[in-house]
N, C-alpha and C. Protein backbone atom coordinates (compact mmCIF):
# COMPACT_ATOMS: atom_id res chain seq x y z
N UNK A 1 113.37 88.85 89.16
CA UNK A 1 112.56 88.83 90.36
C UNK A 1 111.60 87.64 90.31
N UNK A 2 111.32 86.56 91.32
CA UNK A 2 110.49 86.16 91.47
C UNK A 2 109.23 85.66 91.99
N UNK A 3 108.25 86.12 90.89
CA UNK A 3 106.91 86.41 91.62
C UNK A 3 106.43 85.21 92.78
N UNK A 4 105.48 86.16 93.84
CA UNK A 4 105.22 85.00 94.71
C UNK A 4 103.75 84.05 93.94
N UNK A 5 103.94 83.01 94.56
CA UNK A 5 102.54 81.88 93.90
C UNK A 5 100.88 83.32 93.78
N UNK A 6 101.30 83.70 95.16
CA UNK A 6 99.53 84.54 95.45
C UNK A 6 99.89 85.57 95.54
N UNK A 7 98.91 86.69 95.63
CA UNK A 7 99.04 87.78 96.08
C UNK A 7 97.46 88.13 96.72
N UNK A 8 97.72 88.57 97.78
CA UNK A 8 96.25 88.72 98.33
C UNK A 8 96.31 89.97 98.70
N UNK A 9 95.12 91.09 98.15
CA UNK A 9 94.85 92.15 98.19
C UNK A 9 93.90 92.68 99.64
N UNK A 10 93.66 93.17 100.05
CA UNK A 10 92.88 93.36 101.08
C UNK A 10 92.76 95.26 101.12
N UNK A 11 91.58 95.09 100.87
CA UNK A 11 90.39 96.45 100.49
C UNK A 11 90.68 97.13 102.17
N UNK A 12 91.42 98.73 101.75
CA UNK A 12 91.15 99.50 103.11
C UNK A 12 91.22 100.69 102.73
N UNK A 13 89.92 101.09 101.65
CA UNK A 13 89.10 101.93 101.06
C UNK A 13 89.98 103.47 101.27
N UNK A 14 91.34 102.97 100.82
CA UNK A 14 92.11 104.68 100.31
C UNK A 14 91.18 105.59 99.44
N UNK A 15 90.98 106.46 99.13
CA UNK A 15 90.32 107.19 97.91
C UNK A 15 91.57 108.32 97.27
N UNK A 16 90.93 108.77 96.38
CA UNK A 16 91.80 109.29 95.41
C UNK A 16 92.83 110.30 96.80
N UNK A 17 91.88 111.07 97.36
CA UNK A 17 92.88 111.98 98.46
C UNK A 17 93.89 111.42 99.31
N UNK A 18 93.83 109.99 99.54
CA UNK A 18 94.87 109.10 100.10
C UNK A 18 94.19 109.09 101.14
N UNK A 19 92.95 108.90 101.99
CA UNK A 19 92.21 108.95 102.89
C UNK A 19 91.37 107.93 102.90
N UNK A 20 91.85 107.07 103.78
CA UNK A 20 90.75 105.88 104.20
C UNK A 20 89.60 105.87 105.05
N UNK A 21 88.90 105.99 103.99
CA UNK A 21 87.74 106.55 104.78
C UNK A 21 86.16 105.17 105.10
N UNK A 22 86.39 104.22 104.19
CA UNK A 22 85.60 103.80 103.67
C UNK A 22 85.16 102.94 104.59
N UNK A 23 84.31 101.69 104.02
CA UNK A 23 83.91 100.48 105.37
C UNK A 23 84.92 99.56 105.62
N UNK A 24 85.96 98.91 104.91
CA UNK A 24 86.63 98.23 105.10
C UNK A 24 87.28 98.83 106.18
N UNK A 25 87.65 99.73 105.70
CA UNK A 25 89.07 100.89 106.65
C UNK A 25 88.15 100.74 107.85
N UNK A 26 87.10 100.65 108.11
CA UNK A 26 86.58 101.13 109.13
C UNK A 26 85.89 100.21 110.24
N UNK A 27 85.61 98.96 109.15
CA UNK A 27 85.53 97.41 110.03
C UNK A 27 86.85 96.91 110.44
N UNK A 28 88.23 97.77 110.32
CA UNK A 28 89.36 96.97 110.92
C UNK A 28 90.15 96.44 110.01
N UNK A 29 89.88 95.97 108.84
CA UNK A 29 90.60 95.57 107.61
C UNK A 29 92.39 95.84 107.58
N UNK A 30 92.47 97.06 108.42
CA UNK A 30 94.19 97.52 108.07
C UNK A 30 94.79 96.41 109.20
N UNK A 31 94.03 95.95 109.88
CA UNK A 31 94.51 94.69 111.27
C UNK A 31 94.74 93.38 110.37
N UNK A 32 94.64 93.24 109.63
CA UNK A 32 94.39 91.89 108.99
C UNK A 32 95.93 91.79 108.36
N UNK A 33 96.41 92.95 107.80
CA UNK A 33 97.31 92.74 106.86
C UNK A 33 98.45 92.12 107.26
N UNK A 34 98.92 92.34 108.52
CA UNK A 34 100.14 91.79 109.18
C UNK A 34 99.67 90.24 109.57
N UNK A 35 98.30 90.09 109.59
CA UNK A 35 98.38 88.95 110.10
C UNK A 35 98.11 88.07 109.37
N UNK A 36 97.88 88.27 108.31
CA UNK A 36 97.83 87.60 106.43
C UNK A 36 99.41 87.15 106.34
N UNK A 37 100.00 88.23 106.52
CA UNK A 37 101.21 87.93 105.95
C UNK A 37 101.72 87.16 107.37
N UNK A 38 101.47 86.88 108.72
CA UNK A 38 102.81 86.33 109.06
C UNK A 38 102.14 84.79 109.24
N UNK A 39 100.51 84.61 108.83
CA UNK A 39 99.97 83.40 108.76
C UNK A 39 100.19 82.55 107.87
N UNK A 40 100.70 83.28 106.32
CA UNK A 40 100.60 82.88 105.44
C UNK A 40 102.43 82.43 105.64
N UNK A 41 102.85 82.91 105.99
CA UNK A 41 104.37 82.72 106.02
C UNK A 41 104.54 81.03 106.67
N UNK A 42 103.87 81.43 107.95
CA UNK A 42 103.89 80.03 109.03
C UNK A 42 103.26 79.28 108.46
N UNK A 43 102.27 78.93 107.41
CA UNK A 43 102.41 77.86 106.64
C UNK A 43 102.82 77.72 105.21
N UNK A 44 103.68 78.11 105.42
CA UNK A 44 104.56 77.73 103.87
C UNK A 44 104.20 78.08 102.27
N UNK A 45 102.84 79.22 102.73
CA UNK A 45 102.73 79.47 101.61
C UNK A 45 103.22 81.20 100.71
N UNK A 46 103.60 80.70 99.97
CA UNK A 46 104.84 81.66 99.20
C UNK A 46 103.54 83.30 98.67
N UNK A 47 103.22 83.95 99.85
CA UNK A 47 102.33 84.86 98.93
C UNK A 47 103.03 86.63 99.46
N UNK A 48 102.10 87.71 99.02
CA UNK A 48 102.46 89.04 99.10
C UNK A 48 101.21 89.69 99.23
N UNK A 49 101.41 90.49 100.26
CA UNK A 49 100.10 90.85 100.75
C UNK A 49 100.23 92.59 100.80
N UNK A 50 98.83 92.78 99.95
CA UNK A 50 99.18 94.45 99.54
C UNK A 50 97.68 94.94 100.21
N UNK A 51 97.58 96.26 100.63
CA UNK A 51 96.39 97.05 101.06
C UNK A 51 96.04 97.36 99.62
N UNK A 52 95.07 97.89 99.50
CA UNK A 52 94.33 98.36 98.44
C UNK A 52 93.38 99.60 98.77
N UNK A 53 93.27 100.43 97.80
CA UNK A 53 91.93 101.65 97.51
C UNK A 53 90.63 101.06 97.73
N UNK A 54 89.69 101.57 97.53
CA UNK A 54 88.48 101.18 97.79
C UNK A 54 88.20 99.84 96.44
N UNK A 55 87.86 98.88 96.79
CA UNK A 55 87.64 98.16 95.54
C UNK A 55 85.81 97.80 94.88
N UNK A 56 85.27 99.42 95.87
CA UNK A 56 83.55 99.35 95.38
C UNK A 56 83.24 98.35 95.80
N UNK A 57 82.93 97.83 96.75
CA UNK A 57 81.96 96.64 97.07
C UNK A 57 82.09 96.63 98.86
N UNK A 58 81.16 98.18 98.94
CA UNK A 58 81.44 98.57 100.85
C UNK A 58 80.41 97.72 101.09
N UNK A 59 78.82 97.75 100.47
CA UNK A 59 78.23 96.62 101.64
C UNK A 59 79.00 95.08 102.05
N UNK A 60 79.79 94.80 101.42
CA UNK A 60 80.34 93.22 101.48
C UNK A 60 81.84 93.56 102.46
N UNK A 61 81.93 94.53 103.12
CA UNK A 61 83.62 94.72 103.30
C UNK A 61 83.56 94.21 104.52
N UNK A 62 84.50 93.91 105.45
CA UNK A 62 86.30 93.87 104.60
C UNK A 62 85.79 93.06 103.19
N UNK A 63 86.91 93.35 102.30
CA UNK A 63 86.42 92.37 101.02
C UNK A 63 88.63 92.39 101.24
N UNK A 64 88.52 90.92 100.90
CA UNK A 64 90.19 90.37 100.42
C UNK A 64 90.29 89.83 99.40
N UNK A 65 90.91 89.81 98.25
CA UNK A 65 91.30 89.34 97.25
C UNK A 65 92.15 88.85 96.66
N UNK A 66 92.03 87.06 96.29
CA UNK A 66 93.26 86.59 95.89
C UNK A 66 93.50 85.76 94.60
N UNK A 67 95.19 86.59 94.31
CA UNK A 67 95.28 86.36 92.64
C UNK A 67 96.56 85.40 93.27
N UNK A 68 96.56 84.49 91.61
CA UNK A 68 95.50 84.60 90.34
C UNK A 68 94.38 84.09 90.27
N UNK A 69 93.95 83.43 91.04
CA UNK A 69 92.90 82.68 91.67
C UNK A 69 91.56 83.65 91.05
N UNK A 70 91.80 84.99 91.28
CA UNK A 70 90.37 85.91 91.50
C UNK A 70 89.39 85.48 92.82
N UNK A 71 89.65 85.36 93.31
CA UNK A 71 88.52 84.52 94.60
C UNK A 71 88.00 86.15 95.15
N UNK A 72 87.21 86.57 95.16
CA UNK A 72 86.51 88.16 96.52
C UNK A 72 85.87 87.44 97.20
N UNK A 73 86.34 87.44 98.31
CA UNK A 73 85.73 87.55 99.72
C UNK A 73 85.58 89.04 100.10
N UNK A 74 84.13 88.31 100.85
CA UNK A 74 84.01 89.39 101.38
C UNK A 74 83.31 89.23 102.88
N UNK A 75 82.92 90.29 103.84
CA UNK A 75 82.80 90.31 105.28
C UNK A 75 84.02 89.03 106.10
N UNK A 76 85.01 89.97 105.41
CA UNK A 76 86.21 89.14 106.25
C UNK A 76 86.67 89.77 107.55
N UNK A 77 85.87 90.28 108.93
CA UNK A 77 85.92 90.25 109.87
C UNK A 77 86.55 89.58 110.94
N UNK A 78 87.42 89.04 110.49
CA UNK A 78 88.15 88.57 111.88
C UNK A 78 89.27 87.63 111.50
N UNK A 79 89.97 87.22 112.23
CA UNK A 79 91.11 86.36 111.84
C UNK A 79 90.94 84.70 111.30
N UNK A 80 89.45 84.56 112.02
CA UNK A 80 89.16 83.36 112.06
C UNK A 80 88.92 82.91 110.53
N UNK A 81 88.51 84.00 110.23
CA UNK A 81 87.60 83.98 108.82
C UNK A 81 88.66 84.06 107.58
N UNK A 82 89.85 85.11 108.13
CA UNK A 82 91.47 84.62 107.41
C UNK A 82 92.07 83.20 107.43
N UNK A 83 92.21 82.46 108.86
CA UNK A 83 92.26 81.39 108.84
C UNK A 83 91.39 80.21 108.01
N UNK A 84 90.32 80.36 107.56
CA UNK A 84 89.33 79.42 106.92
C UNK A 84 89.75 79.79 105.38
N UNK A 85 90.09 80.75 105.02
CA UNK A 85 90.65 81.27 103.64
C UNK A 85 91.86 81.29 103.27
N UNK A 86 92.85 80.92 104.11
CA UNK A 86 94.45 80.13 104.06
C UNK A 86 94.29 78.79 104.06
N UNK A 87 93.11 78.45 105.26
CA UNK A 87 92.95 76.38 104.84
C UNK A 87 92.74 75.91 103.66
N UNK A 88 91.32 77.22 103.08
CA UNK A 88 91.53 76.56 101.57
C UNK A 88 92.23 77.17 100.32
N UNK A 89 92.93 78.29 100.75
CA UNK A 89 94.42 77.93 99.92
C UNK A 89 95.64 77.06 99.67
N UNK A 90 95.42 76.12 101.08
CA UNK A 90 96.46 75.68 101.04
C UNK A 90 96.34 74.61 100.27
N UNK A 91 94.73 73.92 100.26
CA UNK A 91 94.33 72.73 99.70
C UNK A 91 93.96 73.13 98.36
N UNK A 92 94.25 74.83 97.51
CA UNK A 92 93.78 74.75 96.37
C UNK A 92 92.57 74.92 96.10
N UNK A 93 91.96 75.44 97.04
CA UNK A 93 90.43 75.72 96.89
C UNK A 93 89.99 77.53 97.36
N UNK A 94 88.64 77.46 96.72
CA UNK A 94 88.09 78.67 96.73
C UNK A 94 87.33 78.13 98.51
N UNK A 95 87.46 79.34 99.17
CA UNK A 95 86.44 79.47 100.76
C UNK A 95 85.04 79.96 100.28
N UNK A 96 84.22 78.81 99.56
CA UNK A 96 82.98 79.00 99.37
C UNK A 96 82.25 80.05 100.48
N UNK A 97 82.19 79.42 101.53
CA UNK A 97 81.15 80.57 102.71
C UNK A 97 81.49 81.92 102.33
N UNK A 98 82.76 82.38 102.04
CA UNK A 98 83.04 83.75 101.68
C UNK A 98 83.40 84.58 100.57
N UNK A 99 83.09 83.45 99.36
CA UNK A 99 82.83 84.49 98.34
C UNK A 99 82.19 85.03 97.59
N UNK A 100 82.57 86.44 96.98
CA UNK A 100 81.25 87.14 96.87
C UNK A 100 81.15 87.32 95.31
N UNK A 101 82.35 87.15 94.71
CA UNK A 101 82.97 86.18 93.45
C UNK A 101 84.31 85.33 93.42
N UNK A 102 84.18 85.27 92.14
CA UNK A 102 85.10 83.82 91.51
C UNK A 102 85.56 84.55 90.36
């Protein structure tokens, strides 16, 4: 099997009961995922895009996360803000304005 370059996680606060309950889930975060993946596709970059459990860090949510990089973003609200975080993937860079680590 071969792995893709990225994998970008995106927080939509499942909890143990399988219930998304959390802030991500609840700022919209589950909207993002399709559009991660068909943005990331249309520019050529080779990644896999998974929902995630709560990843603890609700004041900062949506929070997205991308390996191997480690980059957390966080208050990723809108597409635009996906778009500014694929520009600087594509160039190899961390989206300073939005992260909340490295």
């Amino acid at each position: 099997m071969k792995k893709p370059t990225y994998h970008i996680l995106v927080c939509n606060s499942f909890r143990i009961a399988g219930d998304a309950q959390g802030a991500c889930n609840k700022k919209g975060a589950a909207g993002f995922i399709q559009y991660l993946t068909e943005e990331a596709a249309d520019r050529g970059l080779d990644v896999a895009v998974s929902s995630t459990g709560c990843l603890n860090v609700c004041a900062q949510g949506p929070v997205v996360v991308v390996h191997p990089n480690n980059f957390w973003y966080g208050n990723v609200d809108s597409t635009d803000v996906i778009d500014e975080i694929l520009d600087a993937l594509e160039d190899g860079e961390a989206c300073e304005k939005y992260l909340i680590a490295d």
